[in-house]
C-alpha atoms as a PDB file:
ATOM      1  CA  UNK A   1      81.307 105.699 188.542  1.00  0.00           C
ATOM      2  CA  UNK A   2      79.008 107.408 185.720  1.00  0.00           C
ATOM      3  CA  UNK A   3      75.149 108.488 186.726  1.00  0.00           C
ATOM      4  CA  UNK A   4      72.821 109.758 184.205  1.00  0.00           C
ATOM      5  CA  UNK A   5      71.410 112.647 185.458  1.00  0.00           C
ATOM      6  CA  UNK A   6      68.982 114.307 183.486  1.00  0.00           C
ATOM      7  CA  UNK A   7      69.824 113.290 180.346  1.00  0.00           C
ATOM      8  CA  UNK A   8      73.594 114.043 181.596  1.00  0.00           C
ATOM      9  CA  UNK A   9      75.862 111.923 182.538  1.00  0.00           C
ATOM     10  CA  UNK A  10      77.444 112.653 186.579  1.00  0.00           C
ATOM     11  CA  UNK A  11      81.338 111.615 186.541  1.00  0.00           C
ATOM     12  CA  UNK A  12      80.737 111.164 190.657  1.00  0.00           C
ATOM     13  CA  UNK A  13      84.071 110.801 191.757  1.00  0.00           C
ATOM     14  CA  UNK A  14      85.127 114.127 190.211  1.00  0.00           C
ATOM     15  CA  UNK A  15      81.595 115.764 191.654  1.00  0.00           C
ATOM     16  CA  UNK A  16      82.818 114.379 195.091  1.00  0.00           C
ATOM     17  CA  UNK A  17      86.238 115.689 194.930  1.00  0.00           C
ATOM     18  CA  UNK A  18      84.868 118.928 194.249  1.00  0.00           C
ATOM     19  CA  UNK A  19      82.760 119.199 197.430  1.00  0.00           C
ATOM     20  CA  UNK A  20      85.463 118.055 199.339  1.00  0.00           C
ATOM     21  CA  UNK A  21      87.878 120.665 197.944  1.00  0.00           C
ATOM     22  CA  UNK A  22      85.130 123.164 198.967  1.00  0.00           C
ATOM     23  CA  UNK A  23      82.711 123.529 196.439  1.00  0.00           C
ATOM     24  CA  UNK A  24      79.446 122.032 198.570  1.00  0.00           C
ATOM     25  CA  UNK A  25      77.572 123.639 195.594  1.00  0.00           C
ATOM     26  CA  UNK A  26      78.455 120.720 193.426  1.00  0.00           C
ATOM     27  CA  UNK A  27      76.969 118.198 195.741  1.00  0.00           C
ATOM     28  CA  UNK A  28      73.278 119.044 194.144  1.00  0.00           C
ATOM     29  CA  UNK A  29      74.530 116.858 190.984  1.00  0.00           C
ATOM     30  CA  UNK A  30      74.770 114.025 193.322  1.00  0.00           C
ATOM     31  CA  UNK A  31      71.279 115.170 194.852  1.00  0.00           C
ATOM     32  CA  UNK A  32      69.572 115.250 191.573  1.00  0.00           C
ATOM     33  CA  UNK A  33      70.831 112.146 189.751  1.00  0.00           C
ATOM     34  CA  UNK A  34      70.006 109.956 193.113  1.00  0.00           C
ATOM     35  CA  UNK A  35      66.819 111.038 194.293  1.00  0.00           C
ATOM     36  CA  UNK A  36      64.469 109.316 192.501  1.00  0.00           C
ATOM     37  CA  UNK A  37      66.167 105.959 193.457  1.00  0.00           C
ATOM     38  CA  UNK A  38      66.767 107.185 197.244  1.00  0.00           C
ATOM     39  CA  UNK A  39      62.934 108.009 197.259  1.00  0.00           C
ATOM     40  CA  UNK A  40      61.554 104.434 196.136  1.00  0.00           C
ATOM     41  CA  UNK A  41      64.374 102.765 198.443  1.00  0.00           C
ATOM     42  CA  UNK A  42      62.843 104.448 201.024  1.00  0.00           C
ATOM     43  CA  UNK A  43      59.088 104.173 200.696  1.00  0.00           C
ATOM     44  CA  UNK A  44      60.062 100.213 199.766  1.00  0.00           C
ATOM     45  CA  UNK A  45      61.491  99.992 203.129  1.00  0.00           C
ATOM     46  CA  UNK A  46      58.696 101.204 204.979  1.00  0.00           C
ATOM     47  CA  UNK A  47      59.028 104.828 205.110  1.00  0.00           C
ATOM     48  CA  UNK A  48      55.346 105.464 204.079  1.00  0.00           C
ATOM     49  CA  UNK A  49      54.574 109.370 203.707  1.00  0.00           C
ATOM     50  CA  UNK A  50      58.092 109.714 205.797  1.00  0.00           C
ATOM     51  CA  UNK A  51      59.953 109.088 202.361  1.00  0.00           C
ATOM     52  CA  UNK A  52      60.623 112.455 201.562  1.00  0.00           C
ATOM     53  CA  UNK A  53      61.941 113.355 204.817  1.00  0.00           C
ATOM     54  CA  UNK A  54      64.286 110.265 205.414  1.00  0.00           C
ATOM     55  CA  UNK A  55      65.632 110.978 201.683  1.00  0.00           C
ATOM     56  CA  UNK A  56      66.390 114.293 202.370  1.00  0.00           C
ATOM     57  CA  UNK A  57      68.263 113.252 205.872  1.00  0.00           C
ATOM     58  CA  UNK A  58      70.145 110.517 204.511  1.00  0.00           C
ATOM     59  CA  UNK A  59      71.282 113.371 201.576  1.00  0.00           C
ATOM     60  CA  UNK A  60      72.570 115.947 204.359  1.00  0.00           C
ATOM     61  CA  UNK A  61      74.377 112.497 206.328  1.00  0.00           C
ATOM     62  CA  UNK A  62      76.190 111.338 203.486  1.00  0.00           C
ATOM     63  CA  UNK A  63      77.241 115.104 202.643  1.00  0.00           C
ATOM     64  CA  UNK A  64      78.439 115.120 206.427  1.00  0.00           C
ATOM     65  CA  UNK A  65      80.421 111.519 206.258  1.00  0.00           C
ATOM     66  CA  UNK A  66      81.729 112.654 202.668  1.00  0.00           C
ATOM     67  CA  UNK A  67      85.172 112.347 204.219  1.00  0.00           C
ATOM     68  CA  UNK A  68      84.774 108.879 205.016  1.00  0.00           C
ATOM     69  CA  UNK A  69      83.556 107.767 201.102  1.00  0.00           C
ATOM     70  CA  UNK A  70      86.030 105.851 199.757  1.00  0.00           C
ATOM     71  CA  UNK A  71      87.799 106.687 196.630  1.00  0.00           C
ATOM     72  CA  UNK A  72      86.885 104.679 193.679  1.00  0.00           C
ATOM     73  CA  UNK A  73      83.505 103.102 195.628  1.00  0.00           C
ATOM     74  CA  UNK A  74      80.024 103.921 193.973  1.00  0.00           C
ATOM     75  CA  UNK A  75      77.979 106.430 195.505  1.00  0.00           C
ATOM     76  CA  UNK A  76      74.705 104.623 194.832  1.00  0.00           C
ATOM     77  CA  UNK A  77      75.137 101.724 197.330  1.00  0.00           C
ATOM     78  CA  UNK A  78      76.844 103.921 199.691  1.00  0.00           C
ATOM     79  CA  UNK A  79      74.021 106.146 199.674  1.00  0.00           C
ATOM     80  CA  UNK A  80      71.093 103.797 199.729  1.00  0.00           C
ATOM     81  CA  UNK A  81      72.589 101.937 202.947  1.00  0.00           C
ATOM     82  CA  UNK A  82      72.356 105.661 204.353  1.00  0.00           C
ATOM     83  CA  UNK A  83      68.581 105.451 203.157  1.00  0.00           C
ATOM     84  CA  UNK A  84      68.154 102.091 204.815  1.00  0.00           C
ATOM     85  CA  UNK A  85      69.457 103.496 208.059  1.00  0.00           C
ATOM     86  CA  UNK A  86      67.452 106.376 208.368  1.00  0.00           C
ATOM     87  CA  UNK A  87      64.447 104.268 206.858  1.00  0.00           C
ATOM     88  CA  UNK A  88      64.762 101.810 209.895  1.00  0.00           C
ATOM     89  CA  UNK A  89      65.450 105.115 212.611  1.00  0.00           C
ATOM     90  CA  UNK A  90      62.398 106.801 211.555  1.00  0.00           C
ATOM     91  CA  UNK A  91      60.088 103.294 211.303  1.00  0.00           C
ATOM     92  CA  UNK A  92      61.477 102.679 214.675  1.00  0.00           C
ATOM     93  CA  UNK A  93      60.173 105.726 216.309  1.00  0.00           C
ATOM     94  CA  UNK A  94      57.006 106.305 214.734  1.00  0.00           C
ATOM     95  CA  UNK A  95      54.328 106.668 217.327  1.00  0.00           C
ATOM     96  CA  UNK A  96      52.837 103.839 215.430  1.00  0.00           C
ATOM     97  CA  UNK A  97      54.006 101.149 212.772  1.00  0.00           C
ATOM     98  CA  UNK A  98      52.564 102.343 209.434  1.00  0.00           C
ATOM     99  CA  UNK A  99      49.766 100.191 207.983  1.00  0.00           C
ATOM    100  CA  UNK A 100      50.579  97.601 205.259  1.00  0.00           C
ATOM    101  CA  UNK A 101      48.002  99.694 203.292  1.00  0.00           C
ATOM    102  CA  UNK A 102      50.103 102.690 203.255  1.00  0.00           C
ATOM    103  CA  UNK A 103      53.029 101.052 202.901  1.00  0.00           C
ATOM    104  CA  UNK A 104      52.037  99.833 199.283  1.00  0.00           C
ATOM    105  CA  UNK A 105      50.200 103.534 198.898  1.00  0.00           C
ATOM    106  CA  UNK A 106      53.469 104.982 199.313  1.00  0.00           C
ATOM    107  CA  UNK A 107      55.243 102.059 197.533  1.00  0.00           C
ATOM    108  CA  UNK A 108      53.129 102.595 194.023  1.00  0.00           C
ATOM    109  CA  UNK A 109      52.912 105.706 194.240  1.00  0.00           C
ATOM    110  CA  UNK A 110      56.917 106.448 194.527  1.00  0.00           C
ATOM    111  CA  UNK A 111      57.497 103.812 191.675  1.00  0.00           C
ATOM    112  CA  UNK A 112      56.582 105.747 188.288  1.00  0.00           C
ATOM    113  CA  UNK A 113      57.382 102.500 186.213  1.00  0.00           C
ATOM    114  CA  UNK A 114      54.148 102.251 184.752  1.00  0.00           C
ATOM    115  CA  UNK A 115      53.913 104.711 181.895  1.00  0.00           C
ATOM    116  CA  UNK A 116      50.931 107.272 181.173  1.00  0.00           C
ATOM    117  CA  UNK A 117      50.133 106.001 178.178  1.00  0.00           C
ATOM    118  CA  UNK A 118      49.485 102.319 179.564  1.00  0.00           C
ATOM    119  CA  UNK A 119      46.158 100.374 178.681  1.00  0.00           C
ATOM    120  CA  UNK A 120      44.251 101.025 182.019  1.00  0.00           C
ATOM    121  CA  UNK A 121      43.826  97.120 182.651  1.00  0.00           C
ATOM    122  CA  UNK A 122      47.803  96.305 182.312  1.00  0.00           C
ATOM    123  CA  UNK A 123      48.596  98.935 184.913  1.00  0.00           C
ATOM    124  CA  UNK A 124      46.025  97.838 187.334  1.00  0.00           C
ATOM    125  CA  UNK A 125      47.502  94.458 187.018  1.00  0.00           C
ATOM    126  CA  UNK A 126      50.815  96.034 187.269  1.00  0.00           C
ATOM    127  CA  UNK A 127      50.146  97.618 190.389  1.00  0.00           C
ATOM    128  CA  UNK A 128      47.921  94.898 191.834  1.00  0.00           C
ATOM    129  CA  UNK A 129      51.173  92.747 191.375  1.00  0.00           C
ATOM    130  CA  UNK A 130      53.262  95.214 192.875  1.00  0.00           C
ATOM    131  CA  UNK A 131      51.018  95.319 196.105  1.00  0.00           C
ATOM    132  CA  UNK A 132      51.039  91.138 196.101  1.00  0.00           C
ATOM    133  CA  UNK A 133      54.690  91.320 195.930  1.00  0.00           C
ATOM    134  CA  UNK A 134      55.014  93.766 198.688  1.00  0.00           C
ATOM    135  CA  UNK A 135      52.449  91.848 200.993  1.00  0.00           C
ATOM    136  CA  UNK A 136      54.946  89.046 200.369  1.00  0.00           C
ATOM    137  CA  UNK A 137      57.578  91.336 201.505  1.00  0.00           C
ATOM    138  CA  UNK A 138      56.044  91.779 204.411  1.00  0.00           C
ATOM    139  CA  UNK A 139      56.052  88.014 205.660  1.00  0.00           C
ATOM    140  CA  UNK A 140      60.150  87.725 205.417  1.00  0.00           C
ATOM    141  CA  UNK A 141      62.411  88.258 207.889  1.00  0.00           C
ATOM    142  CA  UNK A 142      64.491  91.520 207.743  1.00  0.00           C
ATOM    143  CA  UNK A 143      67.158  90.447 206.015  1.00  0.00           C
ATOM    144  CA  UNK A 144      65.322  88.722 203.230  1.00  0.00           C
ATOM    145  CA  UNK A 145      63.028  91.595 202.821  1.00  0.00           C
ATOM    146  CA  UNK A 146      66.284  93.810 202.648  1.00  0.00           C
ATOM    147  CA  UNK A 147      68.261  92.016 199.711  1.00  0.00           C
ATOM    148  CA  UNK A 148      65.249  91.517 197.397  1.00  0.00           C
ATOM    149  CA  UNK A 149      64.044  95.216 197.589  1.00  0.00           C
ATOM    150  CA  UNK A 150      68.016  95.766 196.635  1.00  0.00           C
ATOM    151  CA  UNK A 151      68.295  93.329 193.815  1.00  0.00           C
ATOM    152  CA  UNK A 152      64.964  93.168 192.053  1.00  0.00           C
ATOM    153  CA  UNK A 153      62.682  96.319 193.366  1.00  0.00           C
ATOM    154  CA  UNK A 154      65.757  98.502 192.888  1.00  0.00           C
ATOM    155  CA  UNK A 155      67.519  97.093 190.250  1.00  0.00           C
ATOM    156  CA  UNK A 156      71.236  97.201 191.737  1.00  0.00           C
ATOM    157  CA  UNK A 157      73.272  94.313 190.812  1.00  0.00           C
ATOM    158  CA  UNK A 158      74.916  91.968 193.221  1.00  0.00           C
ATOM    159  CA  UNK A 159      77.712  93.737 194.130  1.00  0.00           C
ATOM    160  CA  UNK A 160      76.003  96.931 194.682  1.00  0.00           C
ATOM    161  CA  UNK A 161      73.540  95.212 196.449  1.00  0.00           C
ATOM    162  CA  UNK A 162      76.386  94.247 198.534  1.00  0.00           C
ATOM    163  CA  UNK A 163      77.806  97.119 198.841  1.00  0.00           C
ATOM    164  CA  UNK A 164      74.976  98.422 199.778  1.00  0.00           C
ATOM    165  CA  UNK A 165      73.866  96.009 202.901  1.00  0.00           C
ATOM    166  CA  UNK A 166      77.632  95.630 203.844  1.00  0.00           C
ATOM    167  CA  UNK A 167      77.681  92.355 203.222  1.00  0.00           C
ATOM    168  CA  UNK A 168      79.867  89.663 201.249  1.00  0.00           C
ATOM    169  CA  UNK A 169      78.531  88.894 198.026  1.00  0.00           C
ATOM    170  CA  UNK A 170      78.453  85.485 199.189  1.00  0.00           C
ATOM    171  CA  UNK A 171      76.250  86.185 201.601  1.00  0.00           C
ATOM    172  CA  UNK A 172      73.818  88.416 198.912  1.00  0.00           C
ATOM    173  CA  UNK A 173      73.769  85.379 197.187  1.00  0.00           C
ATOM    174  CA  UNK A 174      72.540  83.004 199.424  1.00  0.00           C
ATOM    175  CA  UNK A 175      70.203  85.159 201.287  1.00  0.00           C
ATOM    176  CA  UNK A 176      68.736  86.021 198.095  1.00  0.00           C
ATOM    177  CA  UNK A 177      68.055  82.178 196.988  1.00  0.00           C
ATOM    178  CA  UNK A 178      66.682  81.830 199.766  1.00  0.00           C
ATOM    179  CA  UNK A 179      64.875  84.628 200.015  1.00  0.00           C
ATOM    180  CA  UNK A 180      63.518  83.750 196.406  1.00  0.00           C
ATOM    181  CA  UNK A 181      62.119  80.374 197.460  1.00  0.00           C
ATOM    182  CA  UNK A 182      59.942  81.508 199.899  1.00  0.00           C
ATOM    183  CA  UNK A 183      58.666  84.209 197.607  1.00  0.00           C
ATOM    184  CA  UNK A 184      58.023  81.580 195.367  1.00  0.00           C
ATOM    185  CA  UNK A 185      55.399  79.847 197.757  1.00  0.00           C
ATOM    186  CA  UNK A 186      54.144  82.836 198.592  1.00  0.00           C
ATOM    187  CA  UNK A 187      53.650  84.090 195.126  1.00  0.00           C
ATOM    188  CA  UNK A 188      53.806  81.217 192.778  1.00  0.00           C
ATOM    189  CA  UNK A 189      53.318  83.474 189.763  1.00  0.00           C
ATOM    190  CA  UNK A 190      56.756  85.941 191.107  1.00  0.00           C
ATOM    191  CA  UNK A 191      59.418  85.984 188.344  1.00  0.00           C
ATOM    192  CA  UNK A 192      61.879  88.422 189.202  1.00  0.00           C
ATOM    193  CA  UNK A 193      64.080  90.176 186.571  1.00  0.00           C
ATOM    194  CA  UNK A 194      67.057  88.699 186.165  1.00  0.00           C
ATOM    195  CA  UNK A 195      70.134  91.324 185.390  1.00  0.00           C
ATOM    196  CA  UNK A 196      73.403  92.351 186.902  1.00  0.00           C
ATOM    197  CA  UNK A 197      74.274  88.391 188.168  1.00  0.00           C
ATOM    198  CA  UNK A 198      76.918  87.368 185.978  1.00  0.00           C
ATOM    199  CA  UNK A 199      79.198  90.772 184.823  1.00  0.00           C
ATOM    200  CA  UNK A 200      80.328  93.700 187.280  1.00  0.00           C
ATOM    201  CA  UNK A 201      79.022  96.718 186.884  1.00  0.00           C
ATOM    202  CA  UNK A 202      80.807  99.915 185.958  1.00  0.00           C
END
């Protein structure tokens, strides 16, 4: 599996067989070409101002549990469920649940989709969308919540997604529909991205 990484492009499995052999030096490649999508996972989930700290916990587990990785799997999925975990742990023992308001703080503020150079007006509606969609969010049950953060606030295709959630594609796929319908009474206006359905990636 290829990541771009800074303009670079990460062959992972050989960056992974070098740590293993001993060289933990190369597992900052990993570090850097992930992090940005480890960081919106998390504040998506529910991290809040956590993010950064759940990120960088989920990057020293998955360096710890390298020796379980299997060959030939992508890192990306096998990393984010690592996200998800923590995510959960540290939501879970918070002295108090964060507020939806910080969630979607967090949530904008650790998506930089919206460029600079945007007319003022689109990205407010941008972001007042984004905040809509995760007040929707909010109203489904785990699982739901889960596999459209994966597939459409993510951007991982189904079989990352999962991959990801440890779950049969099958199961992605109706989980997701229905997922999708009751985002679509919730938000009449939601038209998710469509991408990844019909080819494997990588």
């Amino acid at each position: 599996m290829r990541t771009r990484e800074g303009g670079r492009i990460v062959d992972e499995a050989a960056v992974i067989a070098r740590v293993r052999a001993g060289e933990p030096e190369a597992y900052a490649q990993l570090v850097r070409a992930h992090t940005g999508i480890a960081l919106r996972a998390a504040a998506a989930l529910g991290a809040g101002a956590d993010a950064e700290d759940v990120v960088q916990q989920a990057f020293v587990k998955a360096y710890c549990s390298l020796g379980r990785f299997k060959d030939g799997s992508a890192f990306k999925p096998w990393l984010l469920a690592i996200v998800a975990n923590e995510t959960r742990n540290t939501v879970r023992t918070a002295a108090r649940q964060r507020t939806l308001a910080g969630r979607e703080a967090a949530f904008v503020e650790a998506e930089p989709l919206i460029p600079e150079s945007a007319d003022p007006a689109v990205a407010a509606l941008e972001i007042e969308r984004r905040a809509a969609l995760q007040a929707a969010l909010e109203k489904l049950s785990e699982e739901h919540r889960l596999v459209v953060t994966y597939r459409y606030l993510l951007e991982m295709d189904e079989s990352e997604t999962a991959q990801a959630l440890g779950w049969p594609r099958g199961t992605v796929k109706s989980r997701l529909n229905r997922a999708l319908r009751k985002l679509g009474r919730l938000l009449p206006d939601f038209q998710p991205r469509e991408g990844g359905d019909d080819h494997e990636a990588g």
